[in-house]
C-alpha atoms as a PDB file:
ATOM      1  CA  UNK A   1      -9.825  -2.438  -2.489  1.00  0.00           C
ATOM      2  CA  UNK A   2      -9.321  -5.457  -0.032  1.00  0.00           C
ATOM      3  CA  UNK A   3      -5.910  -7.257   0.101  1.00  0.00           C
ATOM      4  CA  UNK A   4      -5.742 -10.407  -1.516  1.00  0.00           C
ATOM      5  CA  UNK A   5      -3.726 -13.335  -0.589  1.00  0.00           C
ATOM      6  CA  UNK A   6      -1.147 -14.251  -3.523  1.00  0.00           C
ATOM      7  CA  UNK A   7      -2.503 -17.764  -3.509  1.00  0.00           C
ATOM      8  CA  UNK A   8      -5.822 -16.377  -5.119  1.00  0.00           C
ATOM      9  CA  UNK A   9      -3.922 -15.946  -8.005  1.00  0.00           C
ATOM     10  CA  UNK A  10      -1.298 -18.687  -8.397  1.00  0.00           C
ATOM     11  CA  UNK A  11      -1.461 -20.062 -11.879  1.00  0.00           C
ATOM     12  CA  UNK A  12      -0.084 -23.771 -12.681  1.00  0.00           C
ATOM     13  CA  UNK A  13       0.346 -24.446 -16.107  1.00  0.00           C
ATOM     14  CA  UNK A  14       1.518 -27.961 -17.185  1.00  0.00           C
ATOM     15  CA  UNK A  15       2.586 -28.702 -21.211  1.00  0.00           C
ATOM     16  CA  UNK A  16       5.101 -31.509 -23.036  1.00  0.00           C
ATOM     17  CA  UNK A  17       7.853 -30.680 -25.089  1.00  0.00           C
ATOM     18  CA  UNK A  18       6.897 -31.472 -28.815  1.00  0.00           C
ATOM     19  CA  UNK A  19       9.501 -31.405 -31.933  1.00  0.00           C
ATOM     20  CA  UNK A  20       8.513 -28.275 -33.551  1.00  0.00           C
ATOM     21  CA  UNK A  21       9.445 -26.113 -29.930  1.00  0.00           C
ATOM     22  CA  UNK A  22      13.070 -27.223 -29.911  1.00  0.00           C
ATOM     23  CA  UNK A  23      15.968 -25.871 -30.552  1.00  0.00           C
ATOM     24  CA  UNK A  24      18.698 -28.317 -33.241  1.00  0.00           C
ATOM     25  CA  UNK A  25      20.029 -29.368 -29.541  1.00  0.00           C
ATOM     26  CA  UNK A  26      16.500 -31.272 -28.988  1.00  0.00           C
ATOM     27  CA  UNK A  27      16.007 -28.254 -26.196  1.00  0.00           C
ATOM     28  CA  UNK A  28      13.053 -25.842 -25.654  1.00  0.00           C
ATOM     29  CA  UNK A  29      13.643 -22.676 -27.699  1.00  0.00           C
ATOM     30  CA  UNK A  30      14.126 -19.982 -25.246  1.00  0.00           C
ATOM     31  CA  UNK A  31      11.834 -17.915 -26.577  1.00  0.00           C
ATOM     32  CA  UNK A  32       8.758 -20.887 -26.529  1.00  0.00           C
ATOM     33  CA  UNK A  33       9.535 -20.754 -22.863  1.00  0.00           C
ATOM     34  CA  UNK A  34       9.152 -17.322 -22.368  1.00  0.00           C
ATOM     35  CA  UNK A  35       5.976 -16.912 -23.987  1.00  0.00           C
ATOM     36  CA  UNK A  36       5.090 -19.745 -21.878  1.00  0.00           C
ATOM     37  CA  UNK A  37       6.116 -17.496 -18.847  1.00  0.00           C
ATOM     38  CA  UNK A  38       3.978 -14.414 -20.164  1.00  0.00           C
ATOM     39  CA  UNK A  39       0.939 -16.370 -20.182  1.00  0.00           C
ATOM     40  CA  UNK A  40       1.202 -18.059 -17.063  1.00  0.00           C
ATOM     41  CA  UNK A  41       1.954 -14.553 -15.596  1.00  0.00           C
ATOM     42  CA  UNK A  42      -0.593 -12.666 -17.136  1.00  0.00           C
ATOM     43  CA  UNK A  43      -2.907 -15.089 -16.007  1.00  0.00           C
ATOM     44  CA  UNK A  44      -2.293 -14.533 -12.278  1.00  0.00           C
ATOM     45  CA  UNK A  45      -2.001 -10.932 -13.010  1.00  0.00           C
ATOM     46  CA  UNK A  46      -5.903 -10.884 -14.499  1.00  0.00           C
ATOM     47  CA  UNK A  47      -7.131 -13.393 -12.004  1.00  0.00           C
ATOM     48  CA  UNK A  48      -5.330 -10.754  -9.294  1.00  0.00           C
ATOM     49  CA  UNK A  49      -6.518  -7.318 -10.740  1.00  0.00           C
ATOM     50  CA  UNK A  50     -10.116  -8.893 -12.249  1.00  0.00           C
ATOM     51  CA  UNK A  51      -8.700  -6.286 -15.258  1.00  0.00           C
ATOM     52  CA  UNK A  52      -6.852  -6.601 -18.313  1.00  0.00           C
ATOM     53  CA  UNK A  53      -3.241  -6.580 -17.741  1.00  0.00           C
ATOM     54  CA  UNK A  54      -0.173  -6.211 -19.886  1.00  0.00           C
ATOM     55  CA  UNK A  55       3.403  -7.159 -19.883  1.00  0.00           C
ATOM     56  CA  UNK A  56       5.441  -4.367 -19.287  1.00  0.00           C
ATOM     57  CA  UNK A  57       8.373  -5.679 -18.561  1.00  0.00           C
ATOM     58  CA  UNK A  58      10.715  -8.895 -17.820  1.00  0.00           C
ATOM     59  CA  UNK A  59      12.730  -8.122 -15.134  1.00  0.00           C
ATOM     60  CA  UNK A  60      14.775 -11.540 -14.526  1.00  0.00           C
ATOM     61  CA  UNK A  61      14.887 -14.791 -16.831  1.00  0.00           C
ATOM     62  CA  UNK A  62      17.135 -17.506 -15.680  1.00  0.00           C
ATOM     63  CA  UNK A  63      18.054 -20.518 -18.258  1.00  0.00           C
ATOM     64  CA  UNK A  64      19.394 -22.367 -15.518  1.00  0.00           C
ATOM     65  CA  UNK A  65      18.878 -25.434 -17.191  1.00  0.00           C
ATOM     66  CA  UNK A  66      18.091 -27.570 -20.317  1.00  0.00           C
ATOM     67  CA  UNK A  67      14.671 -28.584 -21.096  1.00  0.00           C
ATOM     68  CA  UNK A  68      14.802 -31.161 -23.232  1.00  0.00           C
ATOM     69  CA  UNK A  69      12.552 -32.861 -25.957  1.00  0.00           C
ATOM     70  CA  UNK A  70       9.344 -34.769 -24.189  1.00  0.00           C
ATOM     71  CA  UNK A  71       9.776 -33.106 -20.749  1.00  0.00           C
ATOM     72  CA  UNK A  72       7.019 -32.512 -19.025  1.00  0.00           C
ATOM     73  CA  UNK A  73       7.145 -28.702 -17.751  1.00  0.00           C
ATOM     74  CA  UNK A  74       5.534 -27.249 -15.274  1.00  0.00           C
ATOM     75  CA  UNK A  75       5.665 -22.997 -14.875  1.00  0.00           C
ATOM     76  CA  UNK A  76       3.987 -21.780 -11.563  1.00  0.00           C
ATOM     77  CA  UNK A  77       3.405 -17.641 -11.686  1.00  0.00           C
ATOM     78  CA  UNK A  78       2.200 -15.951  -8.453  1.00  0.00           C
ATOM     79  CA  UNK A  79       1.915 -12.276  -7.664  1.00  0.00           C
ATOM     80  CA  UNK A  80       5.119 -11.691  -5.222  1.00  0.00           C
ATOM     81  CA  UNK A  81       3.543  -7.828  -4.569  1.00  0.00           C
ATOM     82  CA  UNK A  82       1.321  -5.357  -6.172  1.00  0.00           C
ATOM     83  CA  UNK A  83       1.813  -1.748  -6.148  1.00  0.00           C
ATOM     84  CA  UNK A  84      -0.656   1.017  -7.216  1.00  0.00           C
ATOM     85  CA  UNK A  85      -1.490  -0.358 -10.600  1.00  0.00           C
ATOM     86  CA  UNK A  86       1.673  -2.473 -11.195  1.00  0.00           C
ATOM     87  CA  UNK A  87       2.013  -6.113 -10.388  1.00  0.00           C
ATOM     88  CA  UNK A  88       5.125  -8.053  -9.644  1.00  0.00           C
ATOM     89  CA  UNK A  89       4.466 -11.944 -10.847  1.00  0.00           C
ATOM     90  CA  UNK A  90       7.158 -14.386  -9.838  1.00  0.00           C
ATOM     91  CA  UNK A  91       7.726 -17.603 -11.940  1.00  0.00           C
ATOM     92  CA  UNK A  92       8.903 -21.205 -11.001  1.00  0.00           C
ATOM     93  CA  UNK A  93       9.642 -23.427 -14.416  1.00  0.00           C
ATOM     94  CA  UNK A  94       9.618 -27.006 -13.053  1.00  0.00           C
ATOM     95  CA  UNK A  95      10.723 -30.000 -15.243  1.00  0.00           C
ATOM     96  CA  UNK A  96       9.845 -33.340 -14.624  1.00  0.00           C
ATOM     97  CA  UNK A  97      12.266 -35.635 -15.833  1.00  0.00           C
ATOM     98  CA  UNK A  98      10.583 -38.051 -18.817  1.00  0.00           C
ATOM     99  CA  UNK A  99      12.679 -41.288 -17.646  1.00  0.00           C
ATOM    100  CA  UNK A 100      12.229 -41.213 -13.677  1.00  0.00           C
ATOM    101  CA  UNK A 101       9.461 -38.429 -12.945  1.00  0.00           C
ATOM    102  CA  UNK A 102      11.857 -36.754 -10.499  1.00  0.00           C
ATOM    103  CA  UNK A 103      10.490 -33.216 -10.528  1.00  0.00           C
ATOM    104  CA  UNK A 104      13.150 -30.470 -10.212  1.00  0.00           C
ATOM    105  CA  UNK A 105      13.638 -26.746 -10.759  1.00  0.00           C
ATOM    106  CA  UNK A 106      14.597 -25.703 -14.152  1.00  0.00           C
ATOM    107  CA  UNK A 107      14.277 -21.996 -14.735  1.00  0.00           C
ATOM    108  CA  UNK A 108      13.061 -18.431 -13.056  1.00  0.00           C
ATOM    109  CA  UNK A 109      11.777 -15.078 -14.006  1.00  0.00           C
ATOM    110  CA  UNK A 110      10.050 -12.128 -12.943  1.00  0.00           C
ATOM    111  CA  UNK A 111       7.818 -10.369 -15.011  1.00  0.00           C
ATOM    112  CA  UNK A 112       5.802  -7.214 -14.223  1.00  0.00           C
ATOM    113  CA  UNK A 113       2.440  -6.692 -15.152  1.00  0.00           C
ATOM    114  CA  UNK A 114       0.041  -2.999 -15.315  1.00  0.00           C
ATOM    115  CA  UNK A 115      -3.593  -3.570 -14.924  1.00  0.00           C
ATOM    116  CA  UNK A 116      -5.667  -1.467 -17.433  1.00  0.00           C
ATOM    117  CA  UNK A 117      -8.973  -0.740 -17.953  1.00  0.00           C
ATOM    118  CA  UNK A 118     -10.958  -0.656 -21.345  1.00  0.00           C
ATOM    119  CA  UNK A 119      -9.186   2.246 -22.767  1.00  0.00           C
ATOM    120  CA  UNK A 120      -5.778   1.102 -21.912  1.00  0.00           C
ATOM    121  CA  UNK A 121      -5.502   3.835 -18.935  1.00  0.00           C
ATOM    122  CA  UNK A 122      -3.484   1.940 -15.936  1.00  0.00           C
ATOM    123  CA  UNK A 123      -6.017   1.146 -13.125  1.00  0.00           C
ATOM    124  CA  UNK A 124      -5.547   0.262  -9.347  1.00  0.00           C
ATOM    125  CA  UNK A 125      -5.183  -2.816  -8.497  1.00  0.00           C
ATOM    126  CA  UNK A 126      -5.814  -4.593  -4.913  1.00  0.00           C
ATOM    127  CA  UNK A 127      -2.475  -4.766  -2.201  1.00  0.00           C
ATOM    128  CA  UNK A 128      -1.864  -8.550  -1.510  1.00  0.00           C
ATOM    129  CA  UNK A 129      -0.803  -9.976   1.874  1.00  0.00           C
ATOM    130  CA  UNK A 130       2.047 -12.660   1.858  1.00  0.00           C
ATOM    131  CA  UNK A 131       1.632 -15.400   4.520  1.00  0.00           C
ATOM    132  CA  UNK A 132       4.120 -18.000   3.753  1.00  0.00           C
ATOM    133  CA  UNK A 133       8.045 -16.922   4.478  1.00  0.00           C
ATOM    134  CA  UNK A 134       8.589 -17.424   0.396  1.00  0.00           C
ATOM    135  CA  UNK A 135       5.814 -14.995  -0.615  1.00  0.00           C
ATOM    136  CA  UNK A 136       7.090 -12.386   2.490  1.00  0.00           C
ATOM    137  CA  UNK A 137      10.724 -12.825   1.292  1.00  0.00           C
ATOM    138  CA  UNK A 138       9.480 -12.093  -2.261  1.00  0.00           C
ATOM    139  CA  UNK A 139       7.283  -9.559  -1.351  1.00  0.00           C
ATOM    140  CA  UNK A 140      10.237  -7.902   0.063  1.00  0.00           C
ATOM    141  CA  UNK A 141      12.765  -7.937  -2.169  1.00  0.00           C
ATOM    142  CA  UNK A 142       9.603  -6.738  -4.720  1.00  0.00           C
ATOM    143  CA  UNK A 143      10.145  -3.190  -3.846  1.00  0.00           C
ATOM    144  CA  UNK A 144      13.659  -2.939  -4.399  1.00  0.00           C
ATOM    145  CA  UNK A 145      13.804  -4.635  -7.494  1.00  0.00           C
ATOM    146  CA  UNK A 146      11.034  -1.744  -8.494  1.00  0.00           C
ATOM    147  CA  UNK A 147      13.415   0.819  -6.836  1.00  0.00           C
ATOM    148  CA  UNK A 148      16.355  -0.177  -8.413  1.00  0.00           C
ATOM    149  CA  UNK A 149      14.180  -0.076 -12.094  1.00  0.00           C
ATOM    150  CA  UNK A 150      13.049   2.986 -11.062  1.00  0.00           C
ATOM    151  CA  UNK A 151      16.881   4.434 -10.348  1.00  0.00           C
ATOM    152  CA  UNK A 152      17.808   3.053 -13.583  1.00  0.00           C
ATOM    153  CA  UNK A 153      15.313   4.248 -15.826  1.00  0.00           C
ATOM    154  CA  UNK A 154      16.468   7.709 -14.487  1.00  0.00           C
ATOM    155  CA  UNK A 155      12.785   7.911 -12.847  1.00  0.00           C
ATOM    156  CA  UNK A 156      14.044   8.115  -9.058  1.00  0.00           C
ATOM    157  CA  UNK A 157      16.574   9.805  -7.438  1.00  0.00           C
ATOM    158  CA  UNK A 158      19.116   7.125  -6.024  1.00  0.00           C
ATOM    159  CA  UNK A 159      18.879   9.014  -2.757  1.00  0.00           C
ATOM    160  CA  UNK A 160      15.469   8.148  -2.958  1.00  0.00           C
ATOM    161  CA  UNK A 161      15.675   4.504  -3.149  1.00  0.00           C
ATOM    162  CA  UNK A 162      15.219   4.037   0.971  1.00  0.00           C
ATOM    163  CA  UNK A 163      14.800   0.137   0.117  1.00  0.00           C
ATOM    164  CA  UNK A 164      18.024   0.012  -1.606  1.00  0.00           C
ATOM    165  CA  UNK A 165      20.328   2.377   0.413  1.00  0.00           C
ATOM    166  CA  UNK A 166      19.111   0.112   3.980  1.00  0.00           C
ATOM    167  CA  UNK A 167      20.789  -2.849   1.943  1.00  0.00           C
ATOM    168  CA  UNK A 168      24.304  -1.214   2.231  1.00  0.00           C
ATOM    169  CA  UNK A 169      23.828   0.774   5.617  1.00  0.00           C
ATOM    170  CA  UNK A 170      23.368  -1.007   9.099  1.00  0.00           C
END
């Protein structure tokens, strides 16, 4: 398969905050904004892979900030690196603030995504090729997140994790 550049697959989803997604604080329910998240992710996952893809895990969620009632919010997903049939989709939650329209940076979170085909059997997907020095610092730091997973599902050796052990060792 041919490389893709992870702007093929950048999704940009844009929604309001309405009554019935808050929280008693007049704030977006955590968990509103997270499905939020999955979609937006698996969106640039399919629209990367041309497959089906499924969440299979959340690897990061920051709640760095409120989001209150009537904010316009903004969640950008992009693939920060695909591995053999595993995806690694990076998410910016913007806010745009409902009095001034200053736009600023609310939350974060990195999901991962598996590509499968019909029968639910994980299927390659294409490498992608960061340009930008964003997408090649996320691309990066993509593989040891994955190797630190890895070490702590007990599915790697820690003396395996080369990404991880250069971090500590000149």
């Amino acid at each position: 398969m041919a490389p893709k550049n992870p702007k093929d697959s950048k999704t940009v989803m844009t929604d309001m905050v309405l009554p019935g997604e808050t929280n008693p604080l007049n704030n977006l329910f955590g968990g509103e904004l997270l499905a939020r998240m999955d979609r937006a992710a698996s969106i640039a996952a399919r629209r990367h892979s041309r497959r089906i893809t499924v969440t299979a895990s959340v690897n990061h969620v920051a709640f760095n900030r409120n989001v209150p009632l009537g904010s316009v919010v903004t969640i950008e997903a992009a693939l920060s690196r695909a591995f053999r049939t595993s995806m690694e989709v990076y998410i910016d939650v913007w806010m745009e603030d409902r009095f001034t329209g200053e736009r600023s940076k609310a939350n974060e979170a990195i999901y991962t995504f598996v590509a499968v085909d019909d029968t639910g059997k994980p299927t390659e997907v294409p490498e992608i090729i960061p340009e930008t020095e964003l997408e090649k610092e996320r691309y990066a730091g993509a593989l040891r997140r994955k190797q630190l997973s890895l070490v702590l599902a007990a599915k790697m050796k820690p003396q395996d994790a080369t990404e991880l052990k250069a971090l500590f060792t000149s």
